[in-house]
C-alpha atoms as a PDB file:
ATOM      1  CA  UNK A   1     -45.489  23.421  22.344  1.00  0.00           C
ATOM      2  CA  UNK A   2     -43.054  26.078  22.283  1.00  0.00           C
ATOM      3  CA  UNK A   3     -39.878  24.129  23.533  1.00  0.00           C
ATOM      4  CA  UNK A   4     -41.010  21.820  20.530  1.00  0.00           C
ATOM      5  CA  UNK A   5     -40.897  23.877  18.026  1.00  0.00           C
ATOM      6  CA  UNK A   6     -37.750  25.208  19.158  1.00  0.00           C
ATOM      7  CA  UNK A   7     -36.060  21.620  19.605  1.00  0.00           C
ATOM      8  CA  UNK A   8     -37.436  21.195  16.077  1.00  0.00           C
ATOM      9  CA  UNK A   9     -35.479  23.971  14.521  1.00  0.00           C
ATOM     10  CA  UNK A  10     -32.299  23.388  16.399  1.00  0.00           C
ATOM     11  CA  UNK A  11     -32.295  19.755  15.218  1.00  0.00           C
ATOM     12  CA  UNK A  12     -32.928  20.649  11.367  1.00  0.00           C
ATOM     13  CA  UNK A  13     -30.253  23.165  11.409  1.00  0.00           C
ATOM     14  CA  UNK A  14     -27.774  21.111  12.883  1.00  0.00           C
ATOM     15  CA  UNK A  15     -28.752  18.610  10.725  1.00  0.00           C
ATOM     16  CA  UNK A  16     -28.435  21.174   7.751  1.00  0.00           C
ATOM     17  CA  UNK A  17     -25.295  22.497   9.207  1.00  0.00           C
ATOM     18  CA  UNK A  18     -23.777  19.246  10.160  1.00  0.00           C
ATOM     19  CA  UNK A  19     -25.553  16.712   7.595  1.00  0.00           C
ATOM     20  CA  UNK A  20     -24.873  18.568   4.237  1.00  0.00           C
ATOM     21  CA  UNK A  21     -23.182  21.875   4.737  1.00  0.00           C
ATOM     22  CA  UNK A  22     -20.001  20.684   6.353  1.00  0.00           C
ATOM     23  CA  UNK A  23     -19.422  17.593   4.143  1.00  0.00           C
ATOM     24  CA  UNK A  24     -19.986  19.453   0.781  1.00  0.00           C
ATOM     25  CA  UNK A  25     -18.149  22.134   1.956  1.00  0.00           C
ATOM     26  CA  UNK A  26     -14.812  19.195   3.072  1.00  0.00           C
ATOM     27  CA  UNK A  27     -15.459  17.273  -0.443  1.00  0.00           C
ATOM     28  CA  UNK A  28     -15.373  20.726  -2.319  1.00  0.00           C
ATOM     29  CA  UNK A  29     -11.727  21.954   0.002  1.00  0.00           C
ATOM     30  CA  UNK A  30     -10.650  17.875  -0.739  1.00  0.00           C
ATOM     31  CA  UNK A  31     -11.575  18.343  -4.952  1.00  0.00           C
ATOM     32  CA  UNK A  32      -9.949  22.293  -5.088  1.00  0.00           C
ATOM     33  CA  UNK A  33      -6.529  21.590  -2.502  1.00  0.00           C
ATOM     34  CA  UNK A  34      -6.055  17.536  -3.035  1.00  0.00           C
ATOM     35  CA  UNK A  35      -7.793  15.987  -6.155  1.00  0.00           C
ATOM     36  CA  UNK A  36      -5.719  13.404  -6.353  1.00  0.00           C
ATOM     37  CA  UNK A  37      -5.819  11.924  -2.753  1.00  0.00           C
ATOM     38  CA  UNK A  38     -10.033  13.266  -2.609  1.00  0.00           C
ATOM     39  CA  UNK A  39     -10.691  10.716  -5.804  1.00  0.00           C
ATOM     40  CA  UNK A  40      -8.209   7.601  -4.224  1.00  0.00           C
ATOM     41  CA  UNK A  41      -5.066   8.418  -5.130  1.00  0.00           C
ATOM     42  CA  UNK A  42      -5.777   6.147  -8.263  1.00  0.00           C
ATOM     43  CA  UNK A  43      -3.197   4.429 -10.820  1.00  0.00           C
ATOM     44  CA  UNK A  44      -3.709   4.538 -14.192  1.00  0.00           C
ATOM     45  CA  UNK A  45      -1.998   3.078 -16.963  1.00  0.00           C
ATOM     46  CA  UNK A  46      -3.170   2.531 -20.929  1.00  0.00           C
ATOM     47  CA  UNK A  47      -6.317   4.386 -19.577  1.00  0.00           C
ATOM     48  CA  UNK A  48      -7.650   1.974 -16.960  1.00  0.00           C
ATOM     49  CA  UNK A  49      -7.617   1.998 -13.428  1.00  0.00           C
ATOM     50  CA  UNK A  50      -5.002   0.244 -11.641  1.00  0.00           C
ATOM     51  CA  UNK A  51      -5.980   0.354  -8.397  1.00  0.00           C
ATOM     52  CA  UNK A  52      -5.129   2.873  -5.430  1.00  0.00           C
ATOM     53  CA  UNK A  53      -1.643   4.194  -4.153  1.00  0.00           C
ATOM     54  CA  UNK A  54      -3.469   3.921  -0.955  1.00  0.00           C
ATOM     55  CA  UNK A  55      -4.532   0.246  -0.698  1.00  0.00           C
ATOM     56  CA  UNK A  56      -2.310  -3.203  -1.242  1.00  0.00           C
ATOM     57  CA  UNK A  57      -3.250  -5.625  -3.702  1.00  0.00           C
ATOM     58  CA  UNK A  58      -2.458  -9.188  -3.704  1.00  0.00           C
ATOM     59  CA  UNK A  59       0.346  -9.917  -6.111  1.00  0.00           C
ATOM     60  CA  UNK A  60       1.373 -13.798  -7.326  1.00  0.00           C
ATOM     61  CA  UNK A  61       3.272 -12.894 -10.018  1.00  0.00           C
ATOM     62  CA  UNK A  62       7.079 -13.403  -8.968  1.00  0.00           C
ATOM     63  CA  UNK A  63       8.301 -11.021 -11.434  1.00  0.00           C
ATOM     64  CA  UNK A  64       6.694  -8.226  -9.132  1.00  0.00           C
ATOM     65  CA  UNK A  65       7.741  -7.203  -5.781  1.00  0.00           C
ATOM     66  CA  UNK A  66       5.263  -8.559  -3.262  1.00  0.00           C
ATOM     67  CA  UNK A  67       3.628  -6.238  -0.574  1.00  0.00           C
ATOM     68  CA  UNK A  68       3.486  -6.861   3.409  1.00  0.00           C
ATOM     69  CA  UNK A  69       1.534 -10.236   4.343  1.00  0.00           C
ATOM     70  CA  UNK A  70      -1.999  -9.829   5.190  1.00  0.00           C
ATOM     71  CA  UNK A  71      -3.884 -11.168   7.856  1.00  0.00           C
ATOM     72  CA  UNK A  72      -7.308 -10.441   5.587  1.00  0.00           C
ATOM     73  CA  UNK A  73      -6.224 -11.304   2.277  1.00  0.00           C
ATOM     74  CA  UNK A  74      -5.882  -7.213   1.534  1.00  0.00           C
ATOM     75  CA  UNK A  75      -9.694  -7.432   1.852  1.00  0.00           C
ATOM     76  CA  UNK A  76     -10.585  -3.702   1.888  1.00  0.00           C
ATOM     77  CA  UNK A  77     -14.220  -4.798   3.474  1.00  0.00           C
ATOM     78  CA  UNK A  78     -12.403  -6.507   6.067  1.00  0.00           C
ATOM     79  CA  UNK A  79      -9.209  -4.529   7.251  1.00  0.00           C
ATOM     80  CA  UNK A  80      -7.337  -5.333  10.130  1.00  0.00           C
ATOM     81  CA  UNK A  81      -4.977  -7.583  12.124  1.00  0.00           C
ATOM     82  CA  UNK A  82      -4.860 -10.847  13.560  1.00  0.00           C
ATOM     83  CA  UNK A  83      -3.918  -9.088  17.598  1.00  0.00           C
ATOM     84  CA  UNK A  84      -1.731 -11.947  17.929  1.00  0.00           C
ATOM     85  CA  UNK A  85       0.086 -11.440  21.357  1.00  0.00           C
ATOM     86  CA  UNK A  86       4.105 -11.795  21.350  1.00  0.00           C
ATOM     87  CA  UNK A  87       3.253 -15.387  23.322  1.00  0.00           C
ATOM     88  CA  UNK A  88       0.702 -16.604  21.065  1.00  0.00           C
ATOM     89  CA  UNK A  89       1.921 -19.731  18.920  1.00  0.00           C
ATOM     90  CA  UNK A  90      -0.799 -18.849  16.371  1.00  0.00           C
ATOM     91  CA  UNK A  91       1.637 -15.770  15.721  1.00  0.00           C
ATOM     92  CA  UNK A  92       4.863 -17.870  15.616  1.00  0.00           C
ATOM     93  CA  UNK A  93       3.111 -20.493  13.347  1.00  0.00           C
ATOM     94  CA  UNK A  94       2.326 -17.255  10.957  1.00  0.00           C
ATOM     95  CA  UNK A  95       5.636 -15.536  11.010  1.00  0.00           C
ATOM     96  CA  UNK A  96       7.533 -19.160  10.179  1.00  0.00           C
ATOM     97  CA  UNK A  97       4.819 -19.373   7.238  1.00  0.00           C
ATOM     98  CA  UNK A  98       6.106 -16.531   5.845  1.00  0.00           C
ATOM     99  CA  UNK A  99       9.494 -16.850   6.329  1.00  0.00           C
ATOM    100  CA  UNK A 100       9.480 -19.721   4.811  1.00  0.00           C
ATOM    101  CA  UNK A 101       7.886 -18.265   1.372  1.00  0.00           C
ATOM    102  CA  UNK A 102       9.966 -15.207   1.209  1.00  0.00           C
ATOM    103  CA  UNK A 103      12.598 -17.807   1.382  1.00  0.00           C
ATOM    104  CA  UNK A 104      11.372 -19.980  -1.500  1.00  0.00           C
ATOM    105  CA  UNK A 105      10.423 -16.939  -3.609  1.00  0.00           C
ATOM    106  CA  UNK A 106      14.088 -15.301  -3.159  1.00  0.00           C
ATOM    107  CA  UNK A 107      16.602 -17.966  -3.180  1.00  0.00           C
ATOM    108  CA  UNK A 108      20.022 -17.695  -1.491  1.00  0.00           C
ATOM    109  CA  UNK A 109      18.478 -15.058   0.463  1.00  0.00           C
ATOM    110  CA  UNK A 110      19.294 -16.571   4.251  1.00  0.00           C
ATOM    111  CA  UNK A 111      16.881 -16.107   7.520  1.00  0.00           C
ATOM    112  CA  UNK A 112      18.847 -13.403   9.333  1.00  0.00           C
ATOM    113  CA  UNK A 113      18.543 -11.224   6.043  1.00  0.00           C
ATOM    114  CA  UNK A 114      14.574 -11.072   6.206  1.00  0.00           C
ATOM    115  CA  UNK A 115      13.504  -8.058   7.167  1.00  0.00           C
ATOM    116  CA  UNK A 116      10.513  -8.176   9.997  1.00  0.00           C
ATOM    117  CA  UNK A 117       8.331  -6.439   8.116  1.00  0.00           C
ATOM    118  CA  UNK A 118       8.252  -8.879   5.407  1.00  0.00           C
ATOM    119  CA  UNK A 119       6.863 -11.806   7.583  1.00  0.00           C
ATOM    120  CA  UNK A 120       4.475  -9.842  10.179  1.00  0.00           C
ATOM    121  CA  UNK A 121       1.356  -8.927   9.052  1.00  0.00           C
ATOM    122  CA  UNK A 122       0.620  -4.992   8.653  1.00  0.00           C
ATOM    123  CA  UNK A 123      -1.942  -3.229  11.361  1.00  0.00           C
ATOM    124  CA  UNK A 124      -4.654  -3.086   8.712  1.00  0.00           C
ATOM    125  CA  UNK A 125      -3.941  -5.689   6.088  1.00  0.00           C
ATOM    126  CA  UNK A 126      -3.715  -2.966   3.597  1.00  0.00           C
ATOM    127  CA  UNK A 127      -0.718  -1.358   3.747  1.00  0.00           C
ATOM    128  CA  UNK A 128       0.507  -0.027   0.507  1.00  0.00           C
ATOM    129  CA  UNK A 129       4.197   0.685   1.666  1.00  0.00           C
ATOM    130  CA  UNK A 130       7.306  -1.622   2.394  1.00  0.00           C
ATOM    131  CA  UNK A 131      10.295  -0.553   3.778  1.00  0.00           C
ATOM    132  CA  UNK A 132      13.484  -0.306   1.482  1.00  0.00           C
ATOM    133  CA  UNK A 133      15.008  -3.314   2.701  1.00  0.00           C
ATOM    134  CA  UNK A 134      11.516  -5.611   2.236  1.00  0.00           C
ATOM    135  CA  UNK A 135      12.420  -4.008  -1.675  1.00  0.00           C
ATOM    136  CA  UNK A 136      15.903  -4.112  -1.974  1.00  0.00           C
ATOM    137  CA  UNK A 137      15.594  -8.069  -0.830  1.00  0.00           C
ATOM    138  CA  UNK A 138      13.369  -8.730  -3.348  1.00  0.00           C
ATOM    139  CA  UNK A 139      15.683  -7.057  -6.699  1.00  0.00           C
ATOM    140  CA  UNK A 140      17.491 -10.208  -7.455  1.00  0.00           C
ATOM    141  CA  UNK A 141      14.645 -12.105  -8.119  1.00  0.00           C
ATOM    142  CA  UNK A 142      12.512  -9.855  -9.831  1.00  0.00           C
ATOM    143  CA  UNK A 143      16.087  -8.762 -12.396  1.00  0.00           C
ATOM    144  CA  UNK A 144      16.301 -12.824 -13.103  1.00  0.00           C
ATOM    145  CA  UNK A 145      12.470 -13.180 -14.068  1.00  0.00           C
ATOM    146  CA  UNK A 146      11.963 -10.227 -15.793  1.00  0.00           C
ATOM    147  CA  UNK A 147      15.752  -9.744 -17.304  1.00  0.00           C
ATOM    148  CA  UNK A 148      15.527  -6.159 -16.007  1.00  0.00           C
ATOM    149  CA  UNK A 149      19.087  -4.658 -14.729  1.00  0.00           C
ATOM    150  CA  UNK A 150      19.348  -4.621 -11.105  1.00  0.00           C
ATOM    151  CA  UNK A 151      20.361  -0.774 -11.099  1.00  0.00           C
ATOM    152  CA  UNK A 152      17.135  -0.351 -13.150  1.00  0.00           C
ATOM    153  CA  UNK A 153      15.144  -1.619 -10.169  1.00  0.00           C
ATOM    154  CA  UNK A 154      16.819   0.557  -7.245  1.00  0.00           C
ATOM    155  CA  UNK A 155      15.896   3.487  -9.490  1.00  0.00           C
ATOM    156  CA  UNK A 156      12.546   2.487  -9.506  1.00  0.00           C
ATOM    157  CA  UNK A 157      12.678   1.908  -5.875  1.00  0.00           C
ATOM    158  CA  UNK A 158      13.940   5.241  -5.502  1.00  0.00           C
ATOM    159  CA  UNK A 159      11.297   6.872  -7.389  1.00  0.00           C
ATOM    160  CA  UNK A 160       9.211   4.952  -5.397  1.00  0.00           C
ATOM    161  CA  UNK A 161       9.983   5.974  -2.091  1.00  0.00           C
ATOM    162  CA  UNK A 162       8.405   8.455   0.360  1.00  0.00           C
ATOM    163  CA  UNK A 163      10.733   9.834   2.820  1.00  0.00           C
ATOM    164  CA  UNK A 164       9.960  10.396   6.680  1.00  0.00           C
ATOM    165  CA  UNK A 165       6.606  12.254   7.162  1.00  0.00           C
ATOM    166  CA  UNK A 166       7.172  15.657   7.734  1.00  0.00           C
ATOM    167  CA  UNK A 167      10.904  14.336   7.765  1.00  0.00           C
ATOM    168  CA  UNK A 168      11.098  12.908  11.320  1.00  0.00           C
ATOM    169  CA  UNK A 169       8.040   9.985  11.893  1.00  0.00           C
ATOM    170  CA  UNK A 170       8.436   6.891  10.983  1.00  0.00           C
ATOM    171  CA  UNK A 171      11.219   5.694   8.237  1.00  0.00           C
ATOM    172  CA  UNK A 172      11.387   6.099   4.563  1.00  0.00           C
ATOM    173  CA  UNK A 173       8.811   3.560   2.558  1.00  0.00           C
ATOM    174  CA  UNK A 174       8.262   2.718  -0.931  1.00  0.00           C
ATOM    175  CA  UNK A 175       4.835   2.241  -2.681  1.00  0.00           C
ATOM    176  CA  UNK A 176       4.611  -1.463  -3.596  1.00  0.00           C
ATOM    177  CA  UNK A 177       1.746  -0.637  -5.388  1.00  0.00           C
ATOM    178  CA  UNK A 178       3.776   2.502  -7.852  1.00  0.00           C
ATOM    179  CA  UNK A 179       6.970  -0.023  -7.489  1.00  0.00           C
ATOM    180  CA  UNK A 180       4.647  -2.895  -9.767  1.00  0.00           C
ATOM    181  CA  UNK A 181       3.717  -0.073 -11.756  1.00  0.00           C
ATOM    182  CA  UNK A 182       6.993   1.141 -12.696  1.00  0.00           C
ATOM    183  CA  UNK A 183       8.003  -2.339 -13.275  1.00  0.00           C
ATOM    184  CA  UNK A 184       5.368  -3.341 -15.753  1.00  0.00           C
ATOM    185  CA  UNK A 185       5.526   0.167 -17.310  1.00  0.00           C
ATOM    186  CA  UNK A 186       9.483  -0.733 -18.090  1.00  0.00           C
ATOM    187  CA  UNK A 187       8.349  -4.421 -19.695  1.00  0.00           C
ATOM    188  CA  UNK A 188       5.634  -3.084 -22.229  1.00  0.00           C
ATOM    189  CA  UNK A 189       7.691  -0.237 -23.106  1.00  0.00           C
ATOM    190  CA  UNK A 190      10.767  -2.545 -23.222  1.00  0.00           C
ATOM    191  CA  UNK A 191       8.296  -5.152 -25.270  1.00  0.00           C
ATOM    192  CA  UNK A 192       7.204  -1.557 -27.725  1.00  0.00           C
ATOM    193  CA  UNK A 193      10.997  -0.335 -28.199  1.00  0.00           C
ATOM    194  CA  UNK A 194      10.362   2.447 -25.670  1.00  0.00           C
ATOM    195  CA  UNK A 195      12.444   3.187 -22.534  1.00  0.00           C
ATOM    196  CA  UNK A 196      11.495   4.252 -19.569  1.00  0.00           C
END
């Protein structure tokens, strides 16, 4: 009955410790030292929720630039990949489908200029960030349809952009999801008689 007992109090205070001490104490470190990235790194405009620097959002309105493809239509439930293999035709059939609408949504852009990126699928199916070119591709377009100045846009691409994390992973990546943002910030206020 003894080792019971005992077993019985080392389980409740790991629980105790592990269950609801350690958690409140990460949430309270996450509210003090990171509020924004604790609550999800939300965008707000006009007082309403955006949506999340952290997660891509389908976007279908060509005056925007588009994010990454997504294998799970940037299904937050349902993140991930489709694991094609380099051999699979599955994967070929998916990168020509996108080639061939990032080639009918930028015109006179040719084949060789399309950045990989643009036409594979990200790991999770919610990445947030494109790479500079995926961006730079897509200025022409987005300056016809919205009658915004091209140098306008690489500004906001530029404000946009993260550099290297901790300045030596990976490559420099813009927000897609701050880019839009930016962009539709510069049409109402353009629309108001305010500049950005």
């Amino acid at each position: 009955m003894r080792m019971l007992m005992r077993a019985f109090r080392i389980t409740v205070i790991t629980v105790l410790i592990f269950g609801l001490a350690y958690p409140l104490v990460l949430v309270g470190l996450g509210q003090v030292f990171f509020p924004h990235q604790a609550n999800g790194s939300l965008l707000v405009w006009q007082g309403r929720i955006r949506g999340s620097a952290l997660i891509a959002q389908p976007v279908t309105n060509l005056g925007l630039f588009m994010p990454r493809p997504s294998a799970v239509d940037y299904n937050a439930l349902n993140s991930g990949a489709t694991n094609y293999g380099p051999t699979n035709p599955r994967l070929f059939a998916e990168v020509k489908h996108n080639l061939a609408k990032v080639l009918l949504e930028n015109p006179g852009v040719r084949p060789t200029e399309v950045p990989t990126s643009m036409v594979e699928s990200s790991g999770s199916g919610l990445d947030p960030d494109i790479s500079v070119a995926d961006a730079t591709l897509q200025v022409p377009r987005i300056a016809r349809r919205d009658h915004i100045a091209q140098s306008v846009l690489i500004r906001f691409i530029q404000e946009a952009t993260k550099g290297r994390t901790l300045g030596i992973w990976g490559e420099p990546r813009v927000n897609v999801n701050r880019l839009n943002l930016f962009v539709l910030q510069y049409i109402a206020g353009r629309t108001h008689g305010i500049s950005r």
